[in-house]
N, C-alpha and C. Protein backbone atom coordinates (compact mmCIF):
# COMPACT_ATOMS: atom_id res chain seq x y z
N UNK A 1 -102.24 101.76 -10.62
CA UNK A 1 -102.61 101.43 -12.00
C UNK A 1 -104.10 101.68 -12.23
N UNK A 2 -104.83 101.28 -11.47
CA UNK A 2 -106.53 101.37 -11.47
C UNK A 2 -106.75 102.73 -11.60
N UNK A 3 -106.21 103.39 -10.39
CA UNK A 3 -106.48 105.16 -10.41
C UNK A 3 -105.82 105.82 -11.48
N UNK A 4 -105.16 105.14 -12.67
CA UNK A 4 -104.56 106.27 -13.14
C UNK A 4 -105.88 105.67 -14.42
N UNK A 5 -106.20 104.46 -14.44
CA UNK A 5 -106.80 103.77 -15.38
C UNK A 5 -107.53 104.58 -15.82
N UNK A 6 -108.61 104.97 -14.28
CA UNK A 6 -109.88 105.22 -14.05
C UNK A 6 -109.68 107.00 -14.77
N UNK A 7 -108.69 107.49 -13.90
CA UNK A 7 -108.45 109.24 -14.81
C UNK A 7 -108.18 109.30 -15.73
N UNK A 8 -108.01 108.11 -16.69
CA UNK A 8 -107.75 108.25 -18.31
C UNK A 8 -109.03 107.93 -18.38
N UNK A 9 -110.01 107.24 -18.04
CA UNK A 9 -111.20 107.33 -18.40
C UNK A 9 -111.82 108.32 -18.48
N UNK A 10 -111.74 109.07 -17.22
CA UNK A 10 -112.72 110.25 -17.24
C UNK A 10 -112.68 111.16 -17.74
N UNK A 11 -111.18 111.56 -18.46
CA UNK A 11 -110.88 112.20 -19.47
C UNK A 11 -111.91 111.92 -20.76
N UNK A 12 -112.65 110.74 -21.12
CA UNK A 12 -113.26 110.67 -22.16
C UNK A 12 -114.64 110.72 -22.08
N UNK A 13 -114.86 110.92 -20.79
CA UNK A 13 -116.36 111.46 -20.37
C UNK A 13 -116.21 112.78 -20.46
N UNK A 14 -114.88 113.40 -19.94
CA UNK A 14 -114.87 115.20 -20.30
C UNK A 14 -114.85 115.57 -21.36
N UNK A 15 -114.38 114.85 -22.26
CA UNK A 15 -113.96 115.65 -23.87
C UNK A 15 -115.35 115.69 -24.23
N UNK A 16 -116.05 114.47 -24.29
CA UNK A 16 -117.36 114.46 -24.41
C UNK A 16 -118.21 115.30 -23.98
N UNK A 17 -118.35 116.17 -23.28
CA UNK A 17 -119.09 117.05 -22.32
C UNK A 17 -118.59 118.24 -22.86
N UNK A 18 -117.59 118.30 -23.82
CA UNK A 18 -117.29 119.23 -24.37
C UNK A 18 -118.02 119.96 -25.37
N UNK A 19 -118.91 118.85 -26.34
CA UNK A 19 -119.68 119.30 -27.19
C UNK A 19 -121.07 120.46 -26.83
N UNK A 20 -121.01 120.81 -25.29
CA UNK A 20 -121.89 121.66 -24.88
C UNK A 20 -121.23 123.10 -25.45
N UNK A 21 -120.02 122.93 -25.53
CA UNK A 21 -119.34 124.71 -25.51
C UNK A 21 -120.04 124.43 -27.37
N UNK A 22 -119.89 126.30 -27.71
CA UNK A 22 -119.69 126.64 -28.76
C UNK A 22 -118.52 126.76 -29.35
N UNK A 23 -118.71 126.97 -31.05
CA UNK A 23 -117.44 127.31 -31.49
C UNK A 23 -116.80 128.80 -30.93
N UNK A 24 -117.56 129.51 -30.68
CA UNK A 24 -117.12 130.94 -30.18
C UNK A 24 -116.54 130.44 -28.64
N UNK A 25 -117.14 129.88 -28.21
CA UNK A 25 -116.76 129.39 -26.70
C UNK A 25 -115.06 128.92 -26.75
N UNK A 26 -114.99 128.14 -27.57
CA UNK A 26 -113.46 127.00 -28.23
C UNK A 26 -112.81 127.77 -28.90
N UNK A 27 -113.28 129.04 -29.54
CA UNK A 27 -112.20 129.61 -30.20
C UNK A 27 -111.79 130.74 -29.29
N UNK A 28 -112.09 130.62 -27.51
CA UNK A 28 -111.77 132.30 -27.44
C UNK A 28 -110.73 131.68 -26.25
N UNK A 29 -109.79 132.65 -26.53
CA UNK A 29 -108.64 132.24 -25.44
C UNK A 29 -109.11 132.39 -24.08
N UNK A 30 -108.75 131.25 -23.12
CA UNK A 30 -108.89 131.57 -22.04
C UNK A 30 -108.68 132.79 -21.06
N UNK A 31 -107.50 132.92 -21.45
CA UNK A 31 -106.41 134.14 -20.74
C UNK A 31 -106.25 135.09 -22.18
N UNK A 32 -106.21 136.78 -21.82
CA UNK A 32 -105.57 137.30 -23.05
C UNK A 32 -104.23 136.50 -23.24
N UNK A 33 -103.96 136.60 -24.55
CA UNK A 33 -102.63 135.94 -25.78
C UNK A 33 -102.39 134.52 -25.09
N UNK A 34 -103.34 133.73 -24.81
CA UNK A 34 -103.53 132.32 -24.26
C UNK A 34 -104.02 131.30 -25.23
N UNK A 35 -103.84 130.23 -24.83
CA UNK A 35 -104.48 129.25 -26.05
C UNK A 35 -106.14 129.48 -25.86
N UNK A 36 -106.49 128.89 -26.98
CA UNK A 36 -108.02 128.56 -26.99
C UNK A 36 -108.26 127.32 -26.40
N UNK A 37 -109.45 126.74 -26.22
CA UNK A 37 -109.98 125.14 -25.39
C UNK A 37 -109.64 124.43 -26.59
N UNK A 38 -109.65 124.85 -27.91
CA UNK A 38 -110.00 124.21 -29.56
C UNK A 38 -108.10 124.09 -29.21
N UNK A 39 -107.04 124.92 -29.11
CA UNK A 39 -106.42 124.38 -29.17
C UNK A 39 -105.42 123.60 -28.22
N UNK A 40 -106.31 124.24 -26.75
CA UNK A 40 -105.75 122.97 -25.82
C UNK A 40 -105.79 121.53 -26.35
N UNK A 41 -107.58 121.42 -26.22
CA UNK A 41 -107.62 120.24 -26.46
C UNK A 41 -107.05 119.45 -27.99
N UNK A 42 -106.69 120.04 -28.86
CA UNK A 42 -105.72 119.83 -29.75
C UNK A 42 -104.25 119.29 -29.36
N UNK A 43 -104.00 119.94 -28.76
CA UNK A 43 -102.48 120.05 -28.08
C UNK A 43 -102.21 118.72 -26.84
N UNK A 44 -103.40 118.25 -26.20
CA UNK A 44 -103.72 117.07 -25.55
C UNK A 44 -103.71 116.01 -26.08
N UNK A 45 -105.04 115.79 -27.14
CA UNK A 45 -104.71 114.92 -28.64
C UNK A 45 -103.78 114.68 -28.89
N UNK A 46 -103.32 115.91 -29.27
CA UNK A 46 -101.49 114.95 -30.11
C UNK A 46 -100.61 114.77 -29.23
N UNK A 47 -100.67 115.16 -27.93
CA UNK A 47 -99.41 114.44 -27.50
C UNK A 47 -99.99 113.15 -26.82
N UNK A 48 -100.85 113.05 -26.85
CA UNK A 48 -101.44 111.24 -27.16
C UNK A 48 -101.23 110.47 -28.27
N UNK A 49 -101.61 111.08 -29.59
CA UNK A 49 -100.82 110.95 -30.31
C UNK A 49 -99.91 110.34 -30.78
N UNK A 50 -99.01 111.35 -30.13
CA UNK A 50 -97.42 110.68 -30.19
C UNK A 50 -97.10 109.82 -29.52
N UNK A 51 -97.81 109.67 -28.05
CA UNK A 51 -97.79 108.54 -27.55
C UNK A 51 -97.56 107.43 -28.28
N UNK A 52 -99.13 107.47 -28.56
CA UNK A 52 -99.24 105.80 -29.42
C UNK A 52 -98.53 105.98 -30.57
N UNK A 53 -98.06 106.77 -31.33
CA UNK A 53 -97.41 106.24 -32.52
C UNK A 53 -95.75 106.11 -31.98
N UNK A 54 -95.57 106.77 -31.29
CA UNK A 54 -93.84 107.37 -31.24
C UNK A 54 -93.19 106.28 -29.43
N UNK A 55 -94.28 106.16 -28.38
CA UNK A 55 -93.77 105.90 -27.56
C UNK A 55 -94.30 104.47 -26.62
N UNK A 56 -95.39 104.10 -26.95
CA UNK A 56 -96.19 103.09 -26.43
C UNK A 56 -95.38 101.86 -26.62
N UNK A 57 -95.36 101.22 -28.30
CA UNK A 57 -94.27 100.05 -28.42
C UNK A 57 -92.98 100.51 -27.57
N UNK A 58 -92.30 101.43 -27.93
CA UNK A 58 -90.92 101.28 -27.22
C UNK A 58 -90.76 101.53 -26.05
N UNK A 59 -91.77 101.75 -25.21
CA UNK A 59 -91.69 102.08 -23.69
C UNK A 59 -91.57 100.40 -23.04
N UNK A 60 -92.04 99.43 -23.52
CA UNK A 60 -92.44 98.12 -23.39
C UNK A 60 -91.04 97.15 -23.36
N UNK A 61 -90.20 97.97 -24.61
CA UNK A 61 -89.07 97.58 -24.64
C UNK A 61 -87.86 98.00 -24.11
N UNK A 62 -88.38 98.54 -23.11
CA UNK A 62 -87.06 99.36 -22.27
C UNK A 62 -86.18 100.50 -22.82
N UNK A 63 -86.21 101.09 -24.47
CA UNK A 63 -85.68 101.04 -25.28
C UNK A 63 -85.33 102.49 -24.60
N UNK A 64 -84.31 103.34 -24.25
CA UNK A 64 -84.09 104.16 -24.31
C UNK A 64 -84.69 105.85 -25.60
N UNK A 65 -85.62 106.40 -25.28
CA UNK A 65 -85.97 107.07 -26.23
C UNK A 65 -85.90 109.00 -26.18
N UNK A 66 -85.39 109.23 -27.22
CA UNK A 66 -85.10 110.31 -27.00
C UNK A 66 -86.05 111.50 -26.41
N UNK A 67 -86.01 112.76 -25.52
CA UNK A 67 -86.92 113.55 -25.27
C UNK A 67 -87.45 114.22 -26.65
N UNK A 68 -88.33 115.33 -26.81
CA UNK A 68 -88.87 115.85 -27.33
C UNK A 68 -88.79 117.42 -27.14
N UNK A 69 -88.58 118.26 -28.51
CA UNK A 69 -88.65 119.95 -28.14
C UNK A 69 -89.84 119.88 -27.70
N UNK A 70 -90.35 119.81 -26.93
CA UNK A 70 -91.83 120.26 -26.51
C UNK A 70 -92.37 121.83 -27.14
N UNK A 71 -91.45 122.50 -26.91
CA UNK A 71 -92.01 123.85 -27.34
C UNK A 71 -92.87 123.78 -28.89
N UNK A 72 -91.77 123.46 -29.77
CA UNK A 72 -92.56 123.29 -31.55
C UNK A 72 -93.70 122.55 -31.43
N UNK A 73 -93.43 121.42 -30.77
CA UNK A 73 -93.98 120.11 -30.60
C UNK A 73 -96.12 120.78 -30.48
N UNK A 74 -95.71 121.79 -29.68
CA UNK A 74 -97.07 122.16 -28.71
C UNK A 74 -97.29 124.07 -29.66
N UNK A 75 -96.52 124.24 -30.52
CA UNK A 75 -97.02 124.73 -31.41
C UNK A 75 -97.59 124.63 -32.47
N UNK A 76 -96.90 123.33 -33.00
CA UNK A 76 -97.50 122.83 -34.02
C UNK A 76 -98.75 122.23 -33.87
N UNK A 77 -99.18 121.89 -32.90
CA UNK A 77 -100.49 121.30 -32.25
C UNK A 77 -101.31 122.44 -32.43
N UNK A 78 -100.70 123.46 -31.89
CA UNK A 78 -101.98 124.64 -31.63
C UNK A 78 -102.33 125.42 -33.43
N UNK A 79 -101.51 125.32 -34.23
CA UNK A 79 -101.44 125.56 -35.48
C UNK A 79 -102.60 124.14 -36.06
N UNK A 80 -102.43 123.20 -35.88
CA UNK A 80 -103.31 122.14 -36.08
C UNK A 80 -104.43 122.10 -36.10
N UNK A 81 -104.70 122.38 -35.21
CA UNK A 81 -106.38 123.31 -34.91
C UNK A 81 -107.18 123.79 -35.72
N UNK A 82 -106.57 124.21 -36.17
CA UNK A 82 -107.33 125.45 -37.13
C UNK A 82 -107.40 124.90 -38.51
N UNK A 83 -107.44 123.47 -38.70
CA UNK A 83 -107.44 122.67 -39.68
C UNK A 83 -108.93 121.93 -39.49
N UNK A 84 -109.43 122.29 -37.85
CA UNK A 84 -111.02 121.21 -37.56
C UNK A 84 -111.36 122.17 -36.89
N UNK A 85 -112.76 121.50 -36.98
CA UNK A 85 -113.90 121.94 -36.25
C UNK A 85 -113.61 121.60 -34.71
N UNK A 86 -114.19 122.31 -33.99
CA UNK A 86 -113.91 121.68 -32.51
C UNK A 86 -114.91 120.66 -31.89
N UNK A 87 -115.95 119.96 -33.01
CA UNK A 87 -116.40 118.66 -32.90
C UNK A 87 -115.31 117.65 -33.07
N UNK A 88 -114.03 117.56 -34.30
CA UNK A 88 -113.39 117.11 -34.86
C UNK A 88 -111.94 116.97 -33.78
N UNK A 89 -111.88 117.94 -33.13
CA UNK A 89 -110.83 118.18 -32.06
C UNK A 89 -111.19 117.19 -30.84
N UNK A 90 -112.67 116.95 -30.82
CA UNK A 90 -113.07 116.65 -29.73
C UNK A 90 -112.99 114.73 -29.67
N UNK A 91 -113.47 114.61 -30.80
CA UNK A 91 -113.76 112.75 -31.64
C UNK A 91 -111.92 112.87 -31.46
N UNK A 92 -111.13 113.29 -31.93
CA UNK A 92 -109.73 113.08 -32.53
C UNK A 92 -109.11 112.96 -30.70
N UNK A 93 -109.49 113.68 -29.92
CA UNK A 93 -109.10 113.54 -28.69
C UNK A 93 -109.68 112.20 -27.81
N UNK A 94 -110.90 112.33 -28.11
CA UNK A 94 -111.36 110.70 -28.06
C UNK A 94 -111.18 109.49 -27.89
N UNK A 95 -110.86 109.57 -29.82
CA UNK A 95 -110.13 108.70 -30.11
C UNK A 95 -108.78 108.27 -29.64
N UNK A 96 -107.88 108.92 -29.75
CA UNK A 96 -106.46 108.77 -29.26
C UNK A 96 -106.06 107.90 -27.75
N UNK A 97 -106.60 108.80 -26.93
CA UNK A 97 -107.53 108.72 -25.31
C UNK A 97 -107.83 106.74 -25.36
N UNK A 98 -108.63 106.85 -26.28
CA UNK A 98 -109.32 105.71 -26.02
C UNK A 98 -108.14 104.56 -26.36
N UNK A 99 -107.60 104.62 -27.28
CA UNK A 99 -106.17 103.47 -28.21
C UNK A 99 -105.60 103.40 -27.26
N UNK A 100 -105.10 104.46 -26.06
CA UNK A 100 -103.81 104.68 -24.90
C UNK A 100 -104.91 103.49 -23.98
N UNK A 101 -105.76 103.67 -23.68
CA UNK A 101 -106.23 103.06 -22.75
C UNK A 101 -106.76 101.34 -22.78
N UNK A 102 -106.92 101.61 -24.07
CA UNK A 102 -107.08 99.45 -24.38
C UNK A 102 -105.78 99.22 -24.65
N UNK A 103 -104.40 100.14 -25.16
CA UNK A 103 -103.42 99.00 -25.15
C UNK A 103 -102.78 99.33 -23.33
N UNK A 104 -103.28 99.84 -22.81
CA UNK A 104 -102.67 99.72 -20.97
C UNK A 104 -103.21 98.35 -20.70
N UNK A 105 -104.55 98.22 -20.48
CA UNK A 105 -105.75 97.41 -20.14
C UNK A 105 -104.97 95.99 -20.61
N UNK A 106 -104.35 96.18 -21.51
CA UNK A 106 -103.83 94.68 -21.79
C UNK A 106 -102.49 94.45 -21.70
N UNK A 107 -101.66 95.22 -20.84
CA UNK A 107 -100.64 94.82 -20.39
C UNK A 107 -100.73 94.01 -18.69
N UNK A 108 -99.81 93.21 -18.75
CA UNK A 108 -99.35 92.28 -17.23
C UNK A 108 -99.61 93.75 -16.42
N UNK A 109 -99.89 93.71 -14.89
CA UNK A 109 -99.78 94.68 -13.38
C UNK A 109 -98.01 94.99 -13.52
N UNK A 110 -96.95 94.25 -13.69
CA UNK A 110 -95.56 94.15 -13.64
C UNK A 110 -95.02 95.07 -14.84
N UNK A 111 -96.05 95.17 -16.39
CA UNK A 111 -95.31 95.93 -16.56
C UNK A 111 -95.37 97.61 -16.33
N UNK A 112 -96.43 97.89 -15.55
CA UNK A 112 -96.42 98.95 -15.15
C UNK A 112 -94.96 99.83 -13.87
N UNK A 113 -94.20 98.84 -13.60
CA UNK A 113 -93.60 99.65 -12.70
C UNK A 113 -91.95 99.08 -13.55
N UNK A 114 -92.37 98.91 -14.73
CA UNK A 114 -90.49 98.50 -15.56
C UNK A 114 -89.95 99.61 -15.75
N UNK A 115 -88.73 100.01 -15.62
CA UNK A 115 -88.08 101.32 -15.71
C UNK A 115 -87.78 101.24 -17.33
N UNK A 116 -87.98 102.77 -17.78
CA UNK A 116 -87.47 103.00 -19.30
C UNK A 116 -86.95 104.61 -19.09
N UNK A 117 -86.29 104.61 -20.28
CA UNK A 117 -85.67 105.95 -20.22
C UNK A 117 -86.37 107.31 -20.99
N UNK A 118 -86.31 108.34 -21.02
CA UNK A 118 -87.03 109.17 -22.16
C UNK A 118 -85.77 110.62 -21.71
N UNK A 119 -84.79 110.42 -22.70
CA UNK A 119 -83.53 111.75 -22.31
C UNK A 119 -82.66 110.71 -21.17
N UNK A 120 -82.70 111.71 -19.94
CA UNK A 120 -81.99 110.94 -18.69
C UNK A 120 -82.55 111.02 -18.17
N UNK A 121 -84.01 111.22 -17.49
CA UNK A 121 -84.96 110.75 -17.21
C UNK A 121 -85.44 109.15 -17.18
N UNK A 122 -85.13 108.14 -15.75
CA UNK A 122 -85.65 107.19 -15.88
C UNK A 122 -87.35 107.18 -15.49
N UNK A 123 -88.05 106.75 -15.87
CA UNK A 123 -89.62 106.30 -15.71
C UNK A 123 -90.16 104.82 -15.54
N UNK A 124 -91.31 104.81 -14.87
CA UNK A 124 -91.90 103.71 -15.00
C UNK A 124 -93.21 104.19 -15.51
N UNK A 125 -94.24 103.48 -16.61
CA UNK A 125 -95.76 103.60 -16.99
C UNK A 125 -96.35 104.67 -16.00
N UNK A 126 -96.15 104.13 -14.95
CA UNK A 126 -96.85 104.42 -13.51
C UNK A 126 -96.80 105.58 -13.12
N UNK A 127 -95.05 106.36 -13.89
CA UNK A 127 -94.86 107.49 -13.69
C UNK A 127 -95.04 108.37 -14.86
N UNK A 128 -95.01 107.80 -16.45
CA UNK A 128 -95.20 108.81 -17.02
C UNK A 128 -96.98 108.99 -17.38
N UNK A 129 -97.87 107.94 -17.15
CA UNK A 129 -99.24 108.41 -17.06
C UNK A 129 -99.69 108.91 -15.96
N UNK A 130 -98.97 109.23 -14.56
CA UNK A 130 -99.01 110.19 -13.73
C UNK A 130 -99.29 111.05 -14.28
N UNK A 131 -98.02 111.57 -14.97
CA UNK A 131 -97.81 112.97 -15.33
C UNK A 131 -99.03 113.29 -16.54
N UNK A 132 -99.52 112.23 -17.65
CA UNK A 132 -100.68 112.76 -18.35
C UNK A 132 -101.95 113.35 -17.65
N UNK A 133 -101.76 112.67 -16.30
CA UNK A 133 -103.52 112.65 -15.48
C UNK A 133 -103.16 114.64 -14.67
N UNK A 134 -101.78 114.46 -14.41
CA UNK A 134 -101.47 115.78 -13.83
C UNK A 134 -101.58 116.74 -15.39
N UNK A 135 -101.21 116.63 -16.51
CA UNK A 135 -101.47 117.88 -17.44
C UNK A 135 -102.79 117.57 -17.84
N UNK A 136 -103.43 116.57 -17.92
CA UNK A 136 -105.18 116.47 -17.93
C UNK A 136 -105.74 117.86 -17.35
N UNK A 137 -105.56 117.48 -16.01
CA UNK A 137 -105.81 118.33 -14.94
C UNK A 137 -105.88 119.46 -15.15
N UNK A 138 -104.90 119.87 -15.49
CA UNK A 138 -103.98 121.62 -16.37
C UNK A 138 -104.77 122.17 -17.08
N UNK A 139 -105.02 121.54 -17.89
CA UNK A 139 -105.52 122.01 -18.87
C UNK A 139 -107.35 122.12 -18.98
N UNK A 140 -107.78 120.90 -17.92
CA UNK A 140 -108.86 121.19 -18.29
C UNK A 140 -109.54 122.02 -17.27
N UNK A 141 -108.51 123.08 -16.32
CA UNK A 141 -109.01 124.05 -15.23
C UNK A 141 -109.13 125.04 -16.86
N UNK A 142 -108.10 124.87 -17.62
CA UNK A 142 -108.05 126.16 -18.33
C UNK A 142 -109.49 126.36 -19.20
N UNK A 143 -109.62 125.20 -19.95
CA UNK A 143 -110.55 125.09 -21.06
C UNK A 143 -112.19 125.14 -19.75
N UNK A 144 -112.16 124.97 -18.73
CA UNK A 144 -113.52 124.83 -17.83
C UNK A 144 -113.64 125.93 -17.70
N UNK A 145 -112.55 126.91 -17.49
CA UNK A 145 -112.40 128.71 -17.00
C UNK A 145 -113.42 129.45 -18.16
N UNK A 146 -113.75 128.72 -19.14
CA UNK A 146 -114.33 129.54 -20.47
C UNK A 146 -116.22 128.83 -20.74
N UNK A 147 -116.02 127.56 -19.83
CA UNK A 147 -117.55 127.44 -20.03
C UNK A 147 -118.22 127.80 -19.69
C-alpha cells in the first residue's frame, strides 16, 4: 500500500517537471504515427478520471462493474487534447492524480486487499493501482524519449 502510495506520488512530482518541455516538445510524437506527450499525458488524466468519477465509490462496494472499450475510451482522450494547452494537460493530470490519492489515504489498510470485480476479472485496490503505477511507467519512458 505505501509503495504504491508513494508511486502515485511521484507521478505528481513528474507531471510537474513537465512544464520544462515545450509546446513543440508535447506536440511531437514520440515514435512516427505515435501519440504526442500532450496526448499521453491526456490519456493518463482521464483514465484517472474515470477512476474517480466512474470507479472509486463502487470499487469500495464490491459492486461488480463493467469493463471498458479501452480502445475509444483512449481515443477520445487523445482527441481531448487538442482542446488545452499542455500547461492545462499538465494541472488537469495533477489534479485528478492528486483526488485518487487523498481518497486512498483515507481508506482502512483492509480495504486495500477486498476483492471486486471489473468484467471477470476479480481485483483487489492493491491490484488495480499496481497496474496504474505499471502504465505510469509506460508511458512516461515514452513522453521522457522526447525531452
Amino acid at each position: 500500500m505505501n509503495e504504491i502510495l508513494g508511486n502515485l506520488r511521484k507521478y505528481l512530482e513528474w507531471a510537474e517537471s513537465l512544464h520544462s518541455m515545450t509546446e513543440q516538445q508535447a506536440d511531437t510524437p514520440y515514435q512516427e504515427g505515435k501519440w504526442t506527450p500532450k496526448e499521453i499525458l491526456m490519456h493518463m488524466a482521464e483514465w484517472d478520471r474515470f477512476t474517480l468519477e466512474h470507479r472509486l465509490h463502487r470499487l469500495k462496494e464490491s459492486e461488480k462493474l463493467e469493463d471498458v472499450e479501452w480502445g475509444p475510451f483512449n481515443e477520445q482522450a487523445a482527441k481531448l487534447s487538442k482542446q488545452y494547452s499542455f500547461d492545462e494537460v499538465i494541472a488537469l493530470a495533477k489534479q485528478y492524480r492528486q483526488q485518487i490519492i487523498e481518497w486512498l489515504e483515507g481508506l482502512d489498510e483492509a480495504e486495500w486487499t477486498k476483492p471486486f470485480n471489473i468484467g471477470e476479472h476479480v481485483l483487489t485496490l492493491e491490484d488495480y493501482f499496481s497496474d496504474f503505477v505499471w502504465h505510469d511507467s509506460h508511458h512516461k519512458e515514452q513522453i521522457e524519449s522526447i525531452r
